[in-house]
C-alpha atoms as a PDB file:
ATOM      1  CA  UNK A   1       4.005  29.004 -10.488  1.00  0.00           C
ATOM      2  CA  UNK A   2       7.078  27.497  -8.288  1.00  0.00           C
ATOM      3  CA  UNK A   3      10.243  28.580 -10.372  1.00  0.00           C
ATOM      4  CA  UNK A   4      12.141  24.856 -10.838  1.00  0.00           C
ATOM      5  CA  UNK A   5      14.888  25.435  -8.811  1.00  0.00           C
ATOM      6  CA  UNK A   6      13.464  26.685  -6.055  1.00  0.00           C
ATOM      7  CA  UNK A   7      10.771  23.334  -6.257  1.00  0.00           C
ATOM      8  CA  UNK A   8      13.632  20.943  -6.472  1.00  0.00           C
ATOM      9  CA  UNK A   9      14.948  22.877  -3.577  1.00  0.00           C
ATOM     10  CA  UNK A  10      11.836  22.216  -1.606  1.00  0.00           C
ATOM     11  CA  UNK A  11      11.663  18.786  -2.633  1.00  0.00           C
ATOM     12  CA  UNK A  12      15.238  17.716  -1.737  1.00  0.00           C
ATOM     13  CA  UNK A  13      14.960  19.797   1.783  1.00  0.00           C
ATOM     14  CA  UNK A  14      11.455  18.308   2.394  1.00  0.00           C
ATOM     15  CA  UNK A  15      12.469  14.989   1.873  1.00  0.00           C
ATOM     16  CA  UNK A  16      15.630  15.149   3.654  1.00  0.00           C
ATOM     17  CA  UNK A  17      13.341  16.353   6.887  1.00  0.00           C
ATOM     18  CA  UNK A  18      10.319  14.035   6.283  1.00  0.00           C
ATOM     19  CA  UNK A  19      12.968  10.207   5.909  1.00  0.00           C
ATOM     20  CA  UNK A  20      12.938   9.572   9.451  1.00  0.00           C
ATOM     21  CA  UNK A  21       9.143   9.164   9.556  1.00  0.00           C
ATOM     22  CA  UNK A  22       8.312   8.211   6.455  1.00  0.00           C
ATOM     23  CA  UNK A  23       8.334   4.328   6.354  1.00  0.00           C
ATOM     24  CA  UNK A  24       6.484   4.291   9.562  1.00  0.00           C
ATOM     25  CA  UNK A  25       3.427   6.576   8.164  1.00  0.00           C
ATOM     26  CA  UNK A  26       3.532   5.553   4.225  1.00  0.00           C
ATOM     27  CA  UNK A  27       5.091   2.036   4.335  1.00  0.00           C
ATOM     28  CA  UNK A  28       1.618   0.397   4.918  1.00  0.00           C
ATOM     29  CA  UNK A  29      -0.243   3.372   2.635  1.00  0.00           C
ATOM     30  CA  UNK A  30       1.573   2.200  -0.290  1.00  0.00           C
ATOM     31  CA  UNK A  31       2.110  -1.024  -0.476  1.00  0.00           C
ATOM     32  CA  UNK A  32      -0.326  -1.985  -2.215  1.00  0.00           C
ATOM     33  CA  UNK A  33       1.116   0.909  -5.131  1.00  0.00           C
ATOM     34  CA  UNK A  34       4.225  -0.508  -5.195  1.00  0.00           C
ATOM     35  CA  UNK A  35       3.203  -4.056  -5.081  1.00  0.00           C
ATOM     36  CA  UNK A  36       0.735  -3.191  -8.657  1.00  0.00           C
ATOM     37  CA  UNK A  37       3.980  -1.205 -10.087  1.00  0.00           C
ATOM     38  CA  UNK A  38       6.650  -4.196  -9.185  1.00  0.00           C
ATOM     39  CA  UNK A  39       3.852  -6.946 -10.576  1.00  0.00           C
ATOM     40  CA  UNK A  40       3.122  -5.157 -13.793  1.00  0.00           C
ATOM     41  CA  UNK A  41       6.993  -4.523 -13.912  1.00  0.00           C
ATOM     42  CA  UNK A  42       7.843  -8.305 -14.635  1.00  0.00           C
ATOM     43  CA  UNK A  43      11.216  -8.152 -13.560  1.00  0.00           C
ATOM     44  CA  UNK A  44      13.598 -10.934 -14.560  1.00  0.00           C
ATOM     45  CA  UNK A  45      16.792 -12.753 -13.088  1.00  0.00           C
ATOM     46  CA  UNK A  46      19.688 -10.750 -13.781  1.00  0.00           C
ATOM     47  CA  UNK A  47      18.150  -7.753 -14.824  1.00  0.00           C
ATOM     48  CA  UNK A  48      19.656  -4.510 -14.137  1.00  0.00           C
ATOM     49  CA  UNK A  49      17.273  -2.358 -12.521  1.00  0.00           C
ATOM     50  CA  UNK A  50      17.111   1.355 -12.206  1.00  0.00           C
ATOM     51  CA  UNK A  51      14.662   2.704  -9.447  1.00  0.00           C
ATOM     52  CA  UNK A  52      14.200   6.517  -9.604  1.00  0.00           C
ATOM     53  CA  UNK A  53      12.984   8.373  -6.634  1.00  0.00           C
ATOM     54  CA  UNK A  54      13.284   5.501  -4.439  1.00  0.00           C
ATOM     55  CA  UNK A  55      12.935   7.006  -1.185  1.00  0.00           C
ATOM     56  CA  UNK A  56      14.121   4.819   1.726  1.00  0.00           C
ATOM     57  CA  UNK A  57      14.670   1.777  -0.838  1.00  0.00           C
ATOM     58  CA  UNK A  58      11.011   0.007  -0.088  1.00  0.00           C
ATOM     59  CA  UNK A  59      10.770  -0.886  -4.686  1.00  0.00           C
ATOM     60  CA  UNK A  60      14.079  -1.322  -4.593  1.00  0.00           C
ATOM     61  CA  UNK A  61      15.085  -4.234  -2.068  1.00  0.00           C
ATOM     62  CA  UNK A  62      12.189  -5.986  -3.409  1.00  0.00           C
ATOM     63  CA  UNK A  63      13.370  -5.680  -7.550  1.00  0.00           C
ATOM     64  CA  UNK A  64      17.177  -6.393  -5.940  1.00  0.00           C
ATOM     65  CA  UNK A  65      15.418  -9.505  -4.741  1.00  0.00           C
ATOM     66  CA  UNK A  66      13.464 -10.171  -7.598  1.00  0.00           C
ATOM     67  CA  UNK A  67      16.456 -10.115 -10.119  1.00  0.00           C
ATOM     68  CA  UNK A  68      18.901 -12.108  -7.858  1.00  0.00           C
ATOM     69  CA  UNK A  69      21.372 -13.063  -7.236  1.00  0.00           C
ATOM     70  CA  UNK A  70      22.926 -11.715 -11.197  1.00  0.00           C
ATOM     71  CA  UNK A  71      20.487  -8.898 -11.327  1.00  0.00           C
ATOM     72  CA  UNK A  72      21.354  -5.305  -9.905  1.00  0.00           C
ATOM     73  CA  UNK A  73      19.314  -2.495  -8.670  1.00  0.00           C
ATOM     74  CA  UNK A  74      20.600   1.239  -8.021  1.00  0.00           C
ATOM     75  CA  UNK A  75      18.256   3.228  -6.870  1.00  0.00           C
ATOM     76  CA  UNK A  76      18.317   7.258  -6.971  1.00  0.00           C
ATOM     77  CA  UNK A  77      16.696  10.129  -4.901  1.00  0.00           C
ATOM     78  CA  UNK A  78      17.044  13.746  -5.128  1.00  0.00           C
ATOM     79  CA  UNK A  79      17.323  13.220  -1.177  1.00  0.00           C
ATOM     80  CA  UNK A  80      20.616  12.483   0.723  1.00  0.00           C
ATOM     81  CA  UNK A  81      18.864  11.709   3.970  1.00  0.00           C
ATOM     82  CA  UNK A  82      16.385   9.433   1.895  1.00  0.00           C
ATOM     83  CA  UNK A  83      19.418   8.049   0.411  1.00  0.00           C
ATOM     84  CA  UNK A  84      21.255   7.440   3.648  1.00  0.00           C
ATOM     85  CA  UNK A  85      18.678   5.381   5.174  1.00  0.00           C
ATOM     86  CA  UNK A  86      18.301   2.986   2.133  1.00  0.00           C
ATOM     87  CA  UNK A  87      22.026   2.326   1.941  1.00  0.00           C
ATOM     88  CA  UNK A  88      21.422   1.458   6.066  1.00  0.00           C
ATOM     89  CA  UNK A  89      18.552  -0.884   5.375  1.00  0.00           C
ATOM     90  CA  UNK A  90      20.394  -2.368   2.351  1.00  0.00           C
ATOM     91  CA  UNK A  91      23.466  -3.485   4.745  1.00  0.00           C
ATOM     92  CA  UNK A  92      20.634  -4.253   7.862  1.00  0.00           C
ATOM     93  CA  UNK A  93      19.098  -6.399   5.103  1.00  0.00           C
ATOM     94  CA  UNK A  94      22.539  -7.880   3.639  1.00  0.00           C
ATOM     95  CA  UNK A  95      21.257  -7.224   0.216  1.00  0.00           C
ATOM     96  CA  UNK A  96      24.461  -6.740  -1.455  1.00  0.00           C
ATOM     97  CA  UNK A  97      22.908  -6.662  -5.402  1.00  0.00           C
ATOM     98  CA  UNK A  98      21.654  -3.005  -4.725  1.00  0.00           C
ATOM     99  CA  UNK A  99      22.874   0.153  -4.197  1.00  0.00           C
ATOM    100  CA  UNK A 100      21.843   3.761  -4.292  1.00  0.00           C
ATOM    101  CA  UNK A 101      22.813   7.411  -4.784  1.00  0.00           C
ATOM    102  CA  UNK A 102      21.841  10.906  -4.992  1.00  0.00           C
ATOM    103  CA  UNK A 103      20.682  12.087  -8.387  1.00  0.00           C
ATOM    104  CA  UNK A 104      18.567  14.084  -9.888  1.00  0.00           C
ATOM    105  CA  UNK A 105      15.703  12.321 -12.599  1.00  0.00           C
ATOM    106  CA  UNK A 106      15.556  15.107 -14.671  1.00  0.00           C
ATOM    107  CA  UNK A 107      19.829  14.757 -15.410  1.00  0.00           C
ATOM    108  CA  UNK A 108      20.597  11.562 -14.846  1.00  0.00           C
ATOM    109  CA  UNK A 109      24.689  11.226 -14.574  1.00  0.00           C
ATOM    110  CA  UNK A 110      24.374   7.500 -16.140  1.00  0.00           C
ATOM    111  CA  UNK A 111      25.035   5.796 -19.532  1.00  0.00           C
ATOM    112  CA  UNK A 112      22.752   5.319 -22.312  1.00  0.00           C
ATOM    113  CA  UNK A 113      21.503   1.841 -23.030  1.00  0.00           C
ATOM    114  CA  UNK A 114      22.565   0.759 -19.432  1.00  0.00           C
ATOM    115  CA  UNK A 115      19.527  -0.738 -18.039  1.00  0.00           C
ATOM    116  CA  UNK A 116      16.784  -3.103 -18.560  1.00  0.00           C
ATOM    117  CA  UNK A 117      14.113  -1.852 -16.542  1.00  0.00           C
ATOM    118  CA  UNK A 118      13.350   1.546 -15.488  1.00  0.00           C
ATOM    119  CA  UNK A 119      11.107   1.848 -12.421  1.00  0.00           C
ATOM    120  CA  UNK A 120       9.531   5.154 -10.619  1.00  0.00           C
ATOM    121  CA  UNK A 121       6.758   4.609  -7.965  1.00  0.00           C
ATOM    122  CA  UNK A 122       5.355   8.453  -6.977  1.00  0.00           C
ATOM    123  CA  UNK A 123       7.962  10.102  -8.107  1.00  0.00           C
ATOM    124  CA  UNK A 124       7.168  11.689 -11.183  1.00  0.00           C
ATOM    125  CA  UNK A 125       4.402  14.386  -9.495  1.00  0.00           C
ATOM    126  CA  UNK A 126       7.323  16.467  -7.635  1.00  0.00           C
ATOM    127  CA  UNK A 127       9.681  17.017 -10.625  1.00  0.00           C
ATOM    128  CA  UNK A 128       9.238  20.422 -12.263  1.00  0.00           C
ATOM    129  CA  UNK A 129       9.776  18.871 -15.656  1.00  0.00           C
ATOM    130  CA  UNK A 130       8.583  14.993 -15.638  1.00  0.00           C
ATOM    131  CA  UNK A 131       8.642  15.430 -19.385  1.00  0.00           C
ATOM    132  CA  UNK A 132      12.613  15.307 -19.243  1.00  0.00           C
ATOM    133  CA  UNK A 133      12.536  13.174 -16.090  1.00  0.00           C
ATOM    134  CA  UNK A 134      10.577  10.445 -18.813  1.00  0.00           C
ATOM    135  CA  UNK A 135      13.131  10.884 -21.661  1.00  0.00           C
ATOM    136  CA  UNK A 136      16.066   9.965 -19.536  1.00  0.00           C
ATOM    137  CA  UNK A 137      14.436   7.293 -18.511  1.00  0.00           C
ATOM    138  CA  UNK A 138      13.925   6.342 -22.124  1.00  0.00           C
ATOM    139  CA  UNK A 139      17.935   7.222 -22.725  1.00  0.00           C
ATOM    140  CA  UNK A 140      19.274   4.876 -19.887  1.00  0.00           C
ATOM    141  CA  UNK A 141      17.100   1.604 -21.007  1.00  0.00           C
ATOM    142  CA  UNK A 142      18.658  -0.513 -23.659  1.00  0.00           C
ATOM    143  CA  UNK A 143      16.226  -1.110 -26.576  1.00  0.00           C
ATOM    144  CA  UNK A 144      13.576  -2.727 -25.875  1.00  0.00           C
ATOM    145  CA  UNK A 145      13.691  -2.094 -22.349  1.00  0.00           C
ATOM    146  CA  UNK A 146      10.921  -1.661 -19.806  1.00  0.00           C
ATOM    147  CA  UNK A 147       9.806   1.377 -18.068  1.00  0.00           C
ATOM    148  CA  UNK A 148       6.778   1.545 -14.969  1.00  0.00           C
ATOM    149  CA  UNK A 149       5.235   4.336 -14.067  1.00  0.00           C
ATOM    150  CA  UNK A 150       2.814   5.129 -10.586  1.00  0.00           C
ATOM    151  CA  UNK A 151       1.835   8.045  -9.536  1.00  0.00           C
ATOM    152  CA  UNK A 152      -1.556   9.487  -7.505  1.00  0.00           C
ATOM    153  CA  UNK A 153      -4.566   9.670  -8.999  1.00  0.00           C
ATOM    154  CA  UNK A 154      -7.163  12.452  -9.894  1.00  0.00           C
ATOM    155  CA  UNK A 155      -7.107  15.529  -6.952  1.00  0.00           C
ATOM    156  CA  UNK A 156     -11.008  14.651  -6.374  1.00  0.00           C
ATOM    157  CA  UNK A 157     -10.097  10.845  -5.667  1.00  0.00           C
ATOM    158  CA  UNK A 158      -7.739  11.455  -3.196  1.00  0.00           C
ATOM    159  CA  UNK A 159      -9.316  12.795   0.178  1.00  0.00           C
ATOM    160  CA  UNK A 160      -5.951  13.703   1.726  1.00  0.00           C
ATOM    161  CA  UNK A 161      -5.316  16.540  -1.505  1.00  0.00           C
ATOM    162  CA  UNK A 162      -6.471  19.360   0.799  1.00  0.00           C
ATOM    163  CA  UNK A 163      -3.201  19.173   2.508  1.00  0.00           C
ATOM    164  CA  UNK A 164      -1.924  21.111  -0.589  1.00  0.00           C
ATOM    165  CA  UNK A 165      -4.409  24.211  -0.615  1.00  0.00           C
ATOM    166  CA  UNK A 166      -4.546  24.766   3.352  1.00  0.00           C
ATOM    167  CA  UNK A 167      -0.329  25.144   3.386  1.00  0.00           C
ATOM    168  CA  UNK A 168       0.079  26.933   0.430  1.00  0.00           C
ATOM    169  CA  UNK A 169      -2.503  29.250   1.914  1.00  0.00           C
ATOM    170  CA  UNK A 170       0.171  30.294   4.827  1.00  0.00           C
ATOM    171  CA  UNK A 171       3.154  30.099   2.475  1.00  0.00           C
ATOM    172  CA  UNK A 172       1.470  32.206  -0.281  1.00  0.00           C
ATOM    173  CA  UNK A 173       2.615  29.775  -2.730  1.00  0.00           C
ATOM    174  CA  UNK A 174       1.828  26.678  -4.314  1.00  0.00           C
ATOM    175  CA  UNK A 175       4.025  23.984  -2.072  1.00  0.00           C
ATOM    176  CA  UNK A 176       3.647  21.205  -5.235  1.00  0.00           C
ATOM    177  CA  UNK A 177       2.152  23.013  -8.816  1.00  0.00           C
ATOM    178  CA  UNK A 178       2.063  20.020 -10.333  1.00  0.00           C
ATOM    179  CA  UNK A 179       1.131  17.554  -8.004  1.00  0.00           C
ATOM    180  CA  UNK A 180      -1.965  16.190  -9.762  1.00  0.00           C
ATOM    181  CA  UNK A 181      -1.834  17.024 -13.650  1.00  0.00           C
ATOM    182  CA  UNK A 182      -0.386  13.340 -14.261  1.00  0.00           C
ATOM    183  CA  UNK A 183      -2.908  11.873 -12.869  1.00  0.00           C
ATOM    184  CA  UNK A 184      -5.803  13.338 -14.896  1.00  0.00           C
ATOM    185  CA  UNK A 185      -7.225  11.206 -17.568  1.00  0.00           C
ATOM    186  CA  UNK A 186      -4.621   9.933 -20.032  1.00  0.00           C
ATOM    187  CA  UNK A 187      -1.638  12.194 -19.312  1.00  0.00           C
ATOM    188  CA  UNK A 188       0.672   9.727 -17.775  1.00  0.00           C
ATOM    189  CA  UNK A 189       0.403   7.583 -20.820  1.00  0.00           C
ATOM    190  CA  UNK A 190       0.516  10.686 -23.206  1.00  0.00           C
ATOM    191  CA  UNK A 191       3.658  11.150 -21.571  1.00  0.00           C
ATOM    192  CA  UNK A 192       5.191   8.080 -21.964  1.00  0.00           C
ATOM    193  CA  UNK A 193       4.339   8.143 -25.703  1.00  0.00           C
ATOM    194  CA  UNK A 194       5.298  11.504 -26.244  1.00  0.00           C
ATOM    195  CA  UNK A 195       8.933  10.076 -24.796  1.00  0.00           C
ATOM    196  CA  UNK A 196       8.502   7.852 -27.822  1.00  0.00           C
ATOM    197  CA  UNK A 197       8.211   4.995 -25.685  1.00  0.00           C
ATOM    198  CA  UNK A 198       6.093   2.135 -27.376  1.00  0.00           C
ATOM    199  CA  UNK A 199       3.330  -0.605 -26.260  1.00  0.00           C
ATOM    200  CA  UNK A 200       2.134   1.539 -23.883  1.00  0.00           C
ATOM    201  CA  UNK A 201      -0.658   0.554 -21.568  1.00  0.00           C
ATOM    202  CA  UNK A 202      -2.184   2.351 -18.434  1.00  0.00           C
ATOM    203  CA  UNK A 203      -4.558   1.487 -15.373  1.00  0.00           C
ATOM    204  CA  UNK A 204      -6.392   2.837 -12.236  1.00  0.00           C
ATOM    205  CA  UNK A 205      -7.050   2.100  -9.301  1.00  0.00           C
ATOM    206  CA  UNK A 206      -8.839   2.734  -5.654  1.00  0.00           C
ATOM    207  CA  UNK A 207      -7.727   2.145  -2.235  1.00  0.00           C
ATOM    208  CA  UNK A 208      -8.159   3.674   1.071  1.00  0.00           C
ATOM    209  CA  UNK A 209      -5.703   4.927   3.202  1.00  0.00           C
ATOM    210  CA  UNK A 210      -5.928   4.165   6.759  1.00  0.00           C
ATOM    211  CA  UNK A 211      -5.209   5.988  10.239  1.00  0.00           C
ATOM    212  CA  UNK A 212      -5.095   4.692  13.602  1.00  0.00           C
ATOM    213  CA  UNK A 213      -6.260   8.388  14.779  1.00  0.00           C
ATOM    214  CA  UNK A 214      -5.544  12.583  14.203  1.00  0.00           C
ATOM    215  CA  UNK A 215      -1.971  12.784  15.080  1.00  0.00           C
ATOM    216  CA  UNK A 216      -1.255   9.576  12.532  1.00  0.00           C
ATOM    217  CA  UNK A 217      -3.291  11.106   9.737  1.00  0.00           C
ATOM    218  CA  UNK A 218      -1.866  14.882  10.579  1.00  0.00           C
ATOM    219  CA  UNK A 219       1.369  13.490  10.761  1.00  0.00           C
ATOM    220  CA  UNK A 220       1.449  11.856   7.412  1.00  0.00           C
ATOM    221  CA  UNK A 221       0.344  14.892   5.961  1.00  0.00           C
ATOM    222  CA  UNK A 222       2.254  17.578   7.215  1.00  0.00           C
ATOM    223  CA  UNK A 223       5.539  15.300   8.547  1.00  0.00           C
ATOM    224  CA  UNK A 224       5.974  12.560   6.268  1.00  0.00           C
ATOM    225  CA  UNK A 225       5.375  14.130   2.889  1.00  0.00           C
ATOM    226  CA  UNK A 226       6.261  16.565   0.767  1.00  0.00           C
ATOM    227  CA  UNK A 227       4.919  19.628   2.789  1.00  0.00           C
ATOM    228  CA  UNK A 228       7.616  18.730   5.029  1.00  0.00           C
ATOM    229  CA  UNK A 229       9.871  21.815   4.386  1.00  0.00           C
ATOM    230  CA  UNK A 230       6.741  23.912   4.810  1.00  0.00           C
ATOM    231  CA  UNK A 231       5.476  22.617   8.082  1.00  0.00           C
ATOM    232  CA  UNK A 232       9.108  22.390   9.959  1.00  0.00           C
ATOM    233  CA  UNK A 233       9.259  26.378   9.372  1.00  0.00           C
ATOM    234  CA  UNK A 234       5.691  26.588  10.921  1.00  0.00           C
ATOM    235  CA  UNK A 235       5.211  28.361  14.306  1.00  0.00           C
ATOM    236  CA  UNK A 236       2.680  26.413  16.906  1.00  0.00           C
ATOM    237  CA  UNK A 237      -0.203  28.925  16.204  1.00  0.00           C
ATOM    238  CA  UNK A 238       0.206  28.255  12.644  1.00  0.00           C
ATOM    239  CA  UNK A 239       0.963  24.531  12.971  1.00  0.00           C
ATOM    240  CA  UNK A 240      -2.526  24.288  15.224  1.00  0.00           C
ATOM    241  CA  UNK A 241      -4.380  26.249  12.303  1.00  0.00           C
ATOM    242  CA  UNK A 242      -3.536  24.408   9.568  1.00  0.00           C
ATOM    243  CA  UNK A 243      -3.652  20.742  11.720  1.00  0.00           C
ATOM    244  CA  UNK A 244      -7.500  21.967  12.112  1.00  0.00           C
ATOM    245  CA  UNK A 245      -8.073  22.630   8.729  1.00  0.00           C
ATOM    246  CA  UNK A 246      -7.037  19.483   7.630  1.00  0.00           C
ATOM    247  CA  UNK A 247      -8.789  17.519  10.606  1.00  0.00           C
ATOM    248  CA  UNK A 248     -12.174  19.635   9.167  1.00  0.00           C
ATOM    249  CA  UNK A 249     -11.573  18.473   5.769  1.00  0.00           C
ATOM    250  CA  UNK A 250     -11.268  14.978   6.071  1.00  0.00           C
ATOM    251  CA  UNK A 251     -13.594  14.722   8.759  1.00  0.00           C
ATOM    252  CA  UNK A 252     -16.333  12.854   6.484  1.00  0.00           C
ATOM    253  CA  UNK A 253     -14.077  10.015   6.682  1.00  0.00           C
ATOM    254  CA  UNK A 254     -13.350   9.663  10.171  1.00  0.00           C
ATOM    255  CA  UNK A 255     -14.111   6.196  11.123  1.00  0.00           C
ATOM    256  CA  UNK A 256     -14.382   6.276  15.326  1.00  0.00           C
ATOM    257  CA  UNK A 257     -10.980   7.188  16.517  1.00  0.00           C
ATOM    258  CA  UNK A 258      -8.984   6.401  13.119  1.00  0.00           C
ATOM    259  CA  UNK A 259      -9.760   7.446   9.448  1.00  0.00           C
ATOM    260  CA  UNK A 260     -10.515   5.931   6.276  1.00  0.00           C
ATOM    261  CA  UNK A 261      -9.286   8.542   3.752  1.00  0.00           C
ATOM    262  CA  UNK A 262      -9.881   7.533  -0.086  1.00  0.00           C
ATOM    263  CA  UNK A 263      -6.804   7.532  -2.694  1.00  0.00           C
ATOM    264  CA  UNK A 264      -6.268   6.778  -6.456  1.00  0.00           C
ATOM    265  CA  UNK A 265      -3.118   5.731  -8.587  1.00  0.00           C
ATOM    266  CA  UNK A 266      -2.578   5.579 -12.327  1.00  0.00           C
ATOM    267  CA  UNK A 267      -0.016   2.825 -13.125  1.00  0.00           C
ATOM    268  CA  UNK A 268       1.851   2.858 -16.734  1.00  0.00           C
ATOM    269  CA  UNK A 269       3.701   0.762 -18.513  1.00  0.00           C
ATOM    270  CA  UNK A 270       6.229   0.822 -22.003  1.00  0.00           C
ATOM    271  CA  UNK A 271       8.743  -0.323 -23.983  1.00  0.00           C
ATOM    272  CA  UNK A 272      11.910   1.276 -25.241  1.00  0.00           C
ATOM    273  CA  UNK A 273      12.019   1.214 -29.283  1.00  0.00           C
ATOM    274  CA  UNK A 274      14.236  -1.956 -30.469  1.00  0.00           C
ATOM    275  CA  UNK A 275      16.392   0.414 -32.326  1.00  0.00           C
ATOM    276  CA  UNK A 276      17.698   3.797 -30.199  1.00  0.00           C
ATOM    277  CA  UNK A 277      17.511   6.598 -31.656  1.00  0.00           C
ATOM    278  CA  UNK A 278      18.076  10.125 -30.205  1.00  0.00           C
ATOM    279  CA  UNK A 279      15.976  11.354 -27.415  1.00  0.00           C
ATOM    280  CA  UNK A 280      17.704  14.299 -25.546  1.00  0.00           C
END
């Protein structure tokens, strides 16, 4: 298994590479993720708002929105570049309750008790130790605070999963170990409870992730995600192997010229305890 340094290595590199492209080949694949996560979320006027991983800001200008104009939002990626572009789209936007930062989830260099609702849309699945990720999430919420949860489904629910296998397979290593093991059964709930977080609830759901063509679905595979790192140290004979691969495994869900690839997410929700106790 991926030591965790080196993974958070390959996470923050992979991500820094794949921000440019991202919102234009996940922005429409996840919406309706994010949408579930920010409804079952309930945020509040004047809340303060903490979105972890949060990517090019997509959660987060719509929670700044949702808590404005006294509510704040800071949201935190282990990516600079990721980072970069959401302060841009923040001040494109001239959303001024938000801002954003580099962190890591698994350390979080904030305050106990300091915010109301914690939110992480598919974030959890690249940290080598979501387990600590989850209790600093607990920390930072005031009690009785909120905390929502998404990540991807089971492996066998989502069609696009053989991305992981056929690059590993020319990097002898596994790009993302843990990719799926939250999305099995119960565990992201488990995990939330084992966090001593209380009232928790969970859900799943389908939807279907859709490709105009080949280079849109092989580009949101191997440029927009997190086998980023992996692909941009590819040569073209290896780059054309692996694009076939892929092509061959989700062929059963071509659809004409474009694809209709199937996906799952597990959605959770708790509550901080009303009294704080210690959870480091």
């Amino acid at each position: 298994m991926m030591d965790a340094r080196l993974q958070r290595r390959v996470q923050r590199y992979g991500w820094d590479l794949a921000a440019i492209d991202y919102e234009q080949l996940w922005q429409a694949q996840l919406a309706e993720a994010q949408s579930a996560l920010l409804s079952l979320a309930s945020l509040e006027l004047g809340e303060q708002v903490l979105d972890i991983a949060c990517g090019t800001g997509l959660v987060s200008f719509e929670a700044a929105r949702a808590v404005s104009p006294s509510g704040h939002v800071h949201g935190i990626d282990l990516s600079a570049r990721m980072v970069d572009a959401a302060e841009q789209r923040a001040r494109e936007m001239k959303l001024s309750n938000c801002s954003f930062s580099r962190m890591d989830a698994e350390t979080l260099a904030l305050p106990d008790a300091n915010f109301d609702v914690v939110l992480c849309v598919l974030g959890l699945m690249y940290m080598p130790d979501p387990e600590q990720a989850v209790r600093e999430m607990r920390r930072v919420l005031r009690p009785g605070g909120r905390v929502s949860l998404a990540v991807w489904g089971e492996q066998a629910k989502c069609g696009w999963s053989a991305v992981f296998p056929i690059v590993a397979a020319e990097v002898a290593s596994d790009v993302c170990p843990l990719f799926f093991r939250l999305g099995q059964q119960d565990a992201l709930a488990c995990l939330c409870a084992d966090a001593k977080f209380e009232a928790v609830r969970y859900s799943r759901f389908t939807t279907t992730l859709t490709f105009a063509d080949s280079n849109e679905a092989c580009d949101a595979a191997f440029i927009g995600g997190p086998v980023a790192l992996a692909w941009s140290r590819f040569n073209d004979k290896v780059r054309a192997r692996v694009r076939a691969r892929y092509l061959d495994a989700i062929e059963s869900w071509r659809d004409g010229h474009g694809y209709r690839i199937p996906g799952e997410f597990v959605l959770a929700a708790a509550v901080a305890p009303s009294q704080q106790g210690a959870c480091r």
